[in-house]
PDB file of N, CA and C in Angstrom:
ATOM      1  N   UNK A   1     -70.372 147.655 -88.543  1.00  0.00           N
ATOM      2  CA  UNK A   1     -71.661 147.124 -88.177  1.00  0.00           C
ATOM      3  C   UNK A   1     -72.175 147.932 -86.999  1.00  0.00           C
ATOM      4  N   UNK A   2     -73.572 148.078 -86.952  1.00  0.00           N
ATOM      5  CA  UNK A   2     -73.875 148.550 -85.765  1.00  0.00           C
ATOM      6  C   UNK A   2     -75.206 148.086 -85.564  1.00  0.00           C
ATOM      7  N   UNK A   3     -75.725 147.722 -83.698  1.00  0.00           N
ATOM      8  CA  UNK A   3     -76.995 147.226 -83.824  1.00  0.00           C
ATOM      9  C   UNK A   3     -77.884 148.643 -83.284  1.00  0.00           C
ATOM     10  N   UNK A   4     -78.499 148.229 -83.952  1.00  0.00           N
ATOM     11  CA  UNK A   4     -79.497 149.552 -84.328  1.00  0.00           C
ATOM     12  C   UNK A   4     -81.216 149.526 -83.271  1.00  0.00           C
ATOM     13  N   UNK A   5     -81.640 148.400 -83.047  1.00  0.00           N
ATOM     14  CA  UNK A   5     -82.492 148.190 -82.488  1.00  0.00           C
ATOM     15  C   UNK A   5     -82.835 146.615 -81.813  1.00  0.00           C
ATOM     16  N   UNK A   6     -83.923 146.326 -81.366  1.00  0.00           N
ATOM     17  CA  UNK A   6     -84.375 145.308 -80.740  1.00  0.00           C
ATOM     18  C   UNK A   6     -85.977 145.432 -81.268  1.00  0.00           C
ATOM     19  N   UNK A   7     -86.036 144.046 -82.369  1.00  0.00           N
ATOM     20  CA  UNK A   7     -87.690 144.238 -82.941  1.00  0.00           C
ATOM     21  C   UNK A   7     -88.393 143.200 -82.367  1.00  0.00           C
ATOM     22  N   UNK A   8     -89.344 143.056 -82.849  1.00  0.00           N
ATOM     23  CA  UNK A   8     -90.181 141.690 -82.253  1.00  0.00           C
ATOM     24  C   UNK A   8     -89.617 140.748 -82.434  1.00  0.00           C
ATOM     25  N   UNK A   9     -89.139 140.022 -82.795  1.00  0.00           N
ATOM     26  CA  UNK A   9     -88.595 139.138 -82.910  1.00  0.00           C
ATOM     27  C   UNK A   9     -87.184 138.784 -83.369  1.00  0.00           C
ATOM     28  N   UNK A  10     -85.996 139.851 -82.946  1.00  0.00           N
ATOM     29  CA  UNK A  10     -84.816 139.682 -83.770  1.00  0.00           C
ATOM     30  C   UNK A  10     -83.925 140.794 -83.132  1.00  0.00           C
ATOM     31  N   UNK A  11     -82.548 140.797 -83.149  1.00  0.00           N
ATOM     32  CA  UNK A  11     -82.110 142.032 -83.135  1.00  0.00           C
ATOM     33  C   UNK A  11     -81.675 142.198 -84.230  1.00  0.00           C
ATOM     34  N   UNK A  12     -81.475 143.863 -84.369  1.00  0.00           N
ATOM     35  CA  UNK A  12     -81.751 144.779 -85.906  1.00  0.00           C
ATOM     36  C   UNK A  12     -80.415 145.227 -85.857  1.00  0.00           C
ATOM     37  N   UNK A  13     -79.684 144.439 -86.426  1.00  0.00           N
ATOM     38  CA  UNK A  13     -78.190 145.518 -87.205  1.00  0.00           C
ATOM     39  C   UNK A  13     -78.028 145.795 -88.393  1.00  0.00           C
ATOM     40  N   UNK A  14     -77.181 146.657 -88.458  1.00  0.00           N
ATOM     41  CA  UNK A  14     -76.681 147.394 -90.013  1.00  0.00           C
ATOM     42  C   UNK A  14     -75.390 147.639 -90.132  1.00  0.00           C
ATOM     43  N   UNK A  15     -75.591 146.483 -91.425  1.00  0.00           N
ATOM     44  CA  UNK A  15     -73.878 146.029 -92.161  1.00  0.00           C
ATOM     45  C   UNK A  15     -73.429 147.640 -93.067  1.00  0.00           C
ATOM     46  N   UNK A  16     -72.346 147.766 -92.722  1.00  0.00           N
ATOM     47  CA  UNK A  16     -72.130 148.965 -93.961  1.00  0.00           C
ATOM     48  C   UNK A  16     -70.764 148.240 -94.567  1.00  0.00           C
ATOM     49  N   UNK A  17     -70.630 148.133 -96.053  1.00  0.00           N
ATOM     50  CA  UNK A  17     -69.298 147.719 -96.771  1.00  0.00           C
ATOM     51  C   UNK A  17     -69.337 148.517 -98.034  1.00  0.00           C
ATOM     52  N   UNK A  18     -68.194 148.430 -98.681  1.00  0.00           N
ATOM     53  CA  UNK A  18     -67.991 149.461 -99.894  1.00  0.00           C
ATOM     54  C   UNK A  18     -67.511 148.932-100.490  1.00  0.00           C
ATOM     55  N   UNK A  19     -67.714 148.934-102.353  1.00  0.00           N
ATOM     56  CA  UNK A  19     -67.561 148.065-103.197  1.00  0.00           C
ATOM     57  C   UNK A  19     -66.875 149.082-104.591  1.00  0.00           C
ATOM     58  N   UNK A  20     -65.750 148.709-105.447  1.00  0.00           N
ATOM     59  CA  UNK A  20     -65.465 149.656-106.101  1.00  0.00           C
ATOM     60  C   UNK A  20     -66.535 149.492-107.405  1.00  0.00           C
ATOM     61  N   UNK A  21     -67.073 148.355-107.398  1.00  0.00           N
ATOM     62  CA  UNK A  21     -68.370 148.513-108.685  1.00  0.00           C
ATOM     63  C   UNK A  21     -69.476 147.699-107.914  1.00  0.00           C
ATOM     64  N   UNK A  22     -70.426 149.081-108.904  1.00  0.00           N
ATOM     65  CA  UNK A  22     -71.989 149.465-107.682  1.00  0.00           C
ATOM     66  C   UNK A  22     -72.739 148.572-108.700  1.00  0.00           C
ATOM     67  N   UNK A  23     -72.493 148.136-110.000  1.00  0.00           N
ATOM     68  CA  UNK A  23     -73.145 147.602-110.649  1.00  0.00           C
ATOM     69  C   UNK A  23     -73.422 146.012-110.199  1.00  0.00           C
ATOM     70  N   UNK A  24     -72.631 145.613-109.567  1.00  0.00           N
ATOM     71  CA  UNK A  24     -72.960 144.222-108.546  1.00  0.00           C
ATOM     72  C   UNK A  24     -73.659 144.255-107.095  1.00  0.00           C
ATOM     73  N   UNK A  25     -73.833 145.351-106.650  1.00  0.00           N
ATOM     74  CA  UNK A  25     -73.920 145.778-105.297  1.00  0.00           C
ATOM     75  C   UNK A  25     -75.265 145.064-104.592  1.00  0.00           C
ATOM     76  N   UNK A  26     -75.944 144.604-105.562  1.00  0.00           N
ATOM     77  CA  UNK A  26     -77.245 143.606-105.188  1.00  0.00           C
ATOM     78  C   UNK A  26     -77.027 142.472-105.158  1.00  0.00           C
ATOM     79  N   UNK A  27     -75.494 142.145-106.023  1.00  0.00           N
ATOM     80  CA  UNK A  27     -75.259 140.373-106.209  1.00  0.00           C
ATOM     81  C   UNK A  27     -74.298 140.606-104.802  1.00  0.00           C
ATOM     82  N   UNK A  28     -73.742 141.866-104.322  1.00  0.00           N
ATOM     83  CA  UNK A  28     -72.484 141.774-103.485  1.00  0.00           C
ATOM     84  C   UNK A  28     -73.526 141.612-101.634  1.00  0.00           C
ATOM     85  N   UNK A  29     -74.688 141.995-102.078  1.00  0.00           N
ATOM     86  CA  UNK A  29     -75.499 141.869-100.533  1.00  0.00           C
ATOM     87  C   UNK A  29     -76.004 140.989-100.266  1.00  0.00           C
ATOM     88  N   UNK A  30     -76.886 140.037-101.629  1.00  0.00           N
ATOM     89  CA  UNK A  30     -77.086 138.681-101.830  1.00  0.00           C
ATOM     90  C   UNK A  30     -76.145 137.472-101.036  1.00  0.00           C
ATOM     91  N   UNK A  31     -74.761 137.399-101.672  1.00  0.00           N
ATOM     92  CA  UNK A  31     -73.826 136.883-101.191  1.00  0.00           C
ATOM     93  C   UNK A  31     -73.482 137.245 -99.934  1.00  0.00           C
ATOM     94  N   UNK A  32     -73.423 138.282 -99.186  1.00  0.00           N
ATOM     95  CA  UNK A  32     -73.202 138.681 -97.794  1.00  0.00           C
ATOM     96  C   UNK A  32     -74.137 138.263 -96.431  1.00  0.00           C
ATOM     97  N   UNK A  33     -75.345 137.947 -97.209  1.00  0.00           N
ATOM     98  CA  UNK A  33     -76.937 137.543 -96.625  1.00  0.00           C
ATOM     99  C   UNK A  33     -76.368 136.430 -96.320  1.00  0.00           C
ATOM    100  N   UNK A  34     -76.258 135.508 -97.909  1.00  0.00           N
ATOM    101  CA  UNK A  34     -75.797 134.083 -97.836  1.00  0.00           C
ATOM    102  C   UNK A  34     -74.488 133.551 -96.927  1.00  0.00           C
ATOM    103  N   UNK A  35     -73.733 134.509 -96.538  1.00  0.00           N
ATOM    104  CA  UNK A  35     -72.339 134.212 -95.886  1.00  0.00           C
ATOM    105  C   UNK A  35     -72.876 134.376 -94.330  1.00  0.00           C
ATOM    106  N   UNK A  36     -73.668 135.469 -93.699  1.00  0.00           N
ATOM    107  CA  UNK A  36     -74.231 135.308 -92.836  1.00  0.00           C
ATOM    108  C   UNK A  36     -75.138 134.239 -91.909  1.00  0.00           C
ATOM    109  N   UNK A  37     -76.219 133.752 -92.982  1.00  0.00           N
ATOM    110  CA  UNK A  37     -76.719 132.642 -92.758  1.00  0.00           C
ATOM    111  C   UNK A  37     -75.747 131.520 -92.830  1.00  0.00           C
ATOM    112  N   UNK A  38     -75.322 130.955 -93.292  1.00  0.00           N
ATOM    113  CA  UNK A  38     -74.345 129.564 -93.902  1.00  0.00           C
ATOM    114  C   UNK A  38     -73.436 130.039 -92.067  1.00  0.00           C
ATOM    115  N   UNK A  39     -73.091 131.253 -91.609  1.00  0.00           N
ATOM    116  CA  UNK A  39     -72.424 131.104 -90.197  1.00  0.00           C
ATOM    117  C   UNK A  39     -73.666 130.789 -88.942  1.00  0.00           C
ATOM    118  N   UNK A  40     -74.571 131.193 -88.990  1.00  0.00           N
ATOM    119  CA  UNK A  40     -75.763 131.355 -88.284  1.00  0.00           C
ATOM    120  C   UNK A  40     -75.975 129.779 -87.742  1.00  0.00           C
ATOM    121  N   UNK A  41     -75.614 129.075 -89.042  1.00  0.00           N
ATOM    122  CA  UNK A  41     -76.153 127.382 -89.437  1.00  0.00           C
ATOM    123  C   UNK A  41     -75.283 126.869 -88.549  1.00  0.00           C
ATOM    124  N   UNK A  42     -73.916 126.932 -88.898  1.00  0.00           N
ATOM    125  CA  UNK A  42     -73.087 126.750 -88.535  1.00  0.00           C
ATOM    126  C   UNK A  42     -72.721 126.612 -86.938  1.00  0.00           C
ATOM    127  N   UNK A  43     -73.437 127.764 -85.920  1.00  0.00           N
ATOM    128  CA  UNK A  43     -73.277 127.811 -84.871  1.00  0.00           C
ATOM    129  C   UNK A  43     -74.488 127.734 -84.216  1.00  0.00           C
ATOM    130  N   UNK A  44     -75.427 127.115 -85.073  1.00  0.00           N
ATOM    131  CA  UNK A  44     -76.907 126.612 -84.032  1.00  0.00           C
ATOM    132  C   UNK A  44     -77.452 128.147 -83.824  1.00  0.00           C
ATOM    133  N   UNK A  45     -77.515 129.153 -84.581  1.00  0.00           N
ATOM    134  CA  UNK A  45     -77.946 130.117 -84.350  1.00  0.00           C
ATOM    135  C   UNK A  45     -79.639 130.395 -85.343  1.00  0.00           C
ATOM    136  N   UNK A  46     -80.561 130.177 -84.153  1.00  0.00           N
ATOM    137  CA  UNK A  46     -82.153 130.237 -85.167  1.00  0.00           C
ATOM    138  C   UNK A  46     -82.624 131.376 -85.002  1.00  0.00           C
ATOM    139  N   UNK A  47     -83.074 131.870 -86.205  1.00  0.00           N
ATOM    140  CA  UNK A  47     -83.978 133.371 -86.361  1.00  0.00           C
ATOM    141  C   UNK A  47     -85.396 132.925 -85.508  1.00  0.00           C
ATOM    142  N   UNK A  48     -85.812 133.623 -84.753  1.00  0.00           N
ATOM    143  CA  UNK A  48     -87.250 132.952 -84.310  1.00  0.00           C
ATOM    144  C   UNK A  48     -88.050 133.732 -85.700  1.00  0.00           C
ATOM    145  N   UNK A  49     -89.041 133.620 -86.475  1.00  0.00           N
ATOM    146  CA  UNK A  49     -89.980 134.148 -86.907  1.00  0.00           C
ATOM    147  C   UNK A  49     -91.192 134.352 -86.564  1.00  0.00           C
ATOM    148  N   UNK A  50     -92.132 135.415 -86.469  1.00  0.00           N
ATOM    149  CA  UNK A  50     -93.662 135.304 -85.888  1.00  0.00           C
ATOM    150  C   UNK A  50     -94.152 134.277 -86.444  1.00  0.00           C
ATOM    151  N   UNK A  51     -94.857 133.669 -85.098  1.00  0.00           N
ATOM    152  CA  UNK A  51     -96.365 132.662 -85.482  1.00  0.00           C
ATOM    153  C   UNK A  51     -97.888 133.135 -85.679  1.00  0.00           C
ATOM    154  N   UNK A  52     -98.379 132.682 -86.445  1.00  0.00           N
ATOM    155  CA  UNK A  52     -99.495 133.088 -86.386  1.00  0.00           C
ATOM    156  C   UNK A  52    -100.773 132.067 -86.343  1.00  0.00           C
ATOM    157  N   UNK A  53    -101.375 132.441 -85.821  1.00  0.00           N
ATOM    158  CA  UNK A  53    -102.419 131.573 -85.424  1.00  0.00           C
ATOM    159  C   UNK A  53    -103.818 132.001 -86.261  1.00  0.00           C
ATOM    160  N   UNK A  54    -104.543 131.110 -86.692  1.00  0.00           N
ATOM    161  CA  UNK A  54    -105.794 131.283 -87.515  1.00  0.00           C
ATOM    162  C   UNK A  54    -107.053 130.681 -87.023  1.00  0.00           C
ATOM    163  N   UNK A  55    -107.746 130.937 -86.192  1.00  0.00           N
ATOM    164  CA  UNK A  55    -108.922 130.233 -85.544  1.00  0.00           C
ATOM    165  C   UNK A  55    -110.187 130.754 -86.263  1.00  0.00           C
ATOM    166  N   UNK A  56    -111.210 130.013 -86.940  1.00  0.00           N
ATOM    167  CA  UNK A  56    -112.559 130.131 -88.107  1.00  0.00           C
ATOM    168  C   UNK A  56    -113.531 130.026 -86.712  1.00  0.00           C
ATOM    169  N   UNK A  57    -114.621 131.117 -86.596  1.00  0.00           N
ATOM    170  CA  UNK A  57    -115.633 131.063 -85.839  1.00  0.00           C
ATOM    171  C   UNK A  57    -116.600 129.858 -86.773  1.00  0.00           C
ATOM    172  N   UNK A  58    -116.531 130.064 -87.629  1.00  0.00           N
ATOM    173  CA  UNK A  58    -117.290 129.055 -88.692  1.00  0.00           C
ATOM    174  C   UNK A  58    -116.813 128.150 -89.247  1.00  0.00           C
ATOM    175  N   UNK A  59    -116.062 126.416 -88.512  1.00  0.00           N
ATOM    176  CA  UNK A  59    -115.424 126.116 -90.004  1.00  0.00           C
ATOM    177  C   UNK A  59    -116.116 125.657 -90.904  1.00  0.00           C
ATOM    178  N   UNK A  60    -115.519 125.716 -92.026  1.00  0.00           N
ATOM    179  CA  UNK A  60    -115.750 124.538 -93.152  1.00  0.00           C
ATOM    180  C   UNK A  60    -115.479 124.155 -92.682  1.00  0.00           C
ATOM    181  N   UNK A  61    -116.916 122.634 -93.366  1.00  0.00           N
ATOM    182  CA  UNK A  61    -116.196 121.406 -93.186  1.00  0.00           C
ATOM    183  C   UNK A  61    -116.321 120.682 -94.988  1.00  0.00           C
ATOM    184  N   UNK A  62    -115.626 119.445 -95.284  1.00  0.00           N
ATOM    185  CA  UNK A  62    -114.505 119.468 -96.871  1.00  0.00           C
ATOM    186  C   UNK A  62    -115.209 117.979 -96.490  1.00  0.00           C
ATOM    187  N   UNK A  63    -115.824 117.463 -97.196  1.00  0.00           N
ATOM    188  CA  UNK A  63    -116.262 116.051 -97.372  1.00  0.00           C
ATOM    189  C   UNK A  63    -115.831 115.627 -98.924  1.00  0.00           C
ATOM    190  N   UNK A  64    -115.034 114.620 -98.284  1.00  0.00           N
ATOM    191  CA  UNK A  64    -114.665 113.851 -99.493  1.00  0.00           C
ATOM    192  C   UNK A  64    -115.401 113.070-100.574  1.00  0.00           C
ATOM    193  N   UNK A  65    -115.992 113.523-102.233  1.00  0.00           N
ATOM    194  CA  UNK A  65    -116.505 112.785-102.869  1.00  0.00           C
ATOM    195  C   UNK A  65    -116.613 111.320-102.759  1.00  0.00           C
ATOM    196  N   UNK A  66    -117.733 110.765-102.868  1.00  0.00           N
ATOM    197  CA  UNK A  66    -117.875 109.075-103.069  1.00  0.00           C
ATOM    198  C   UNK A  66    -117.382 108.904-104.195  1.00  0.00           C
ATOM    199  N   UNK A  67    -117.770 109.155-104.897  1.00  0.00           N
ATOM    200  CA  UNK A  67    -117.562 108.373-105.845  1.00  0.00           C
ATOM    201  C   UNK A  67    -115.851 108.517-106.620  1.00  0.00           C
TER     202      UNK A  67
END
């Protein structure tokens, strides 16, 4: 493993592992994602993700039919 950077919101490492069949190698990173997270959970560890904020100079406004 090595950490590679510091992004907006996260630090950036890179897993390297070797597999003798490449024909799973998407189900074998899948599962490695999933083993990561499921520890993450485990130890109260939260990804922050960006927020984003949406402010309308104009809103709609949505009136509910009578009838």
């Amino acid at each position: 493993m090595r950490f590679n950077d510091f992004g907006n919101s996260s630090l950036d490492f890179q897993l390297y592992f070797w597999t003798a069949n490449s024909f799973y190698v998407e189900n074998l990173k899948s599962e490695l994602r999933f083993a990561i997270d499921d520890l993450f959970r485990q130890n109260k560890v939260e990804i922050p993700f960006p927020q984003r904020d949406i402010n309308f100079k104009n809103p709609i406004v949505i009136q509910k039919d009578p009838s």
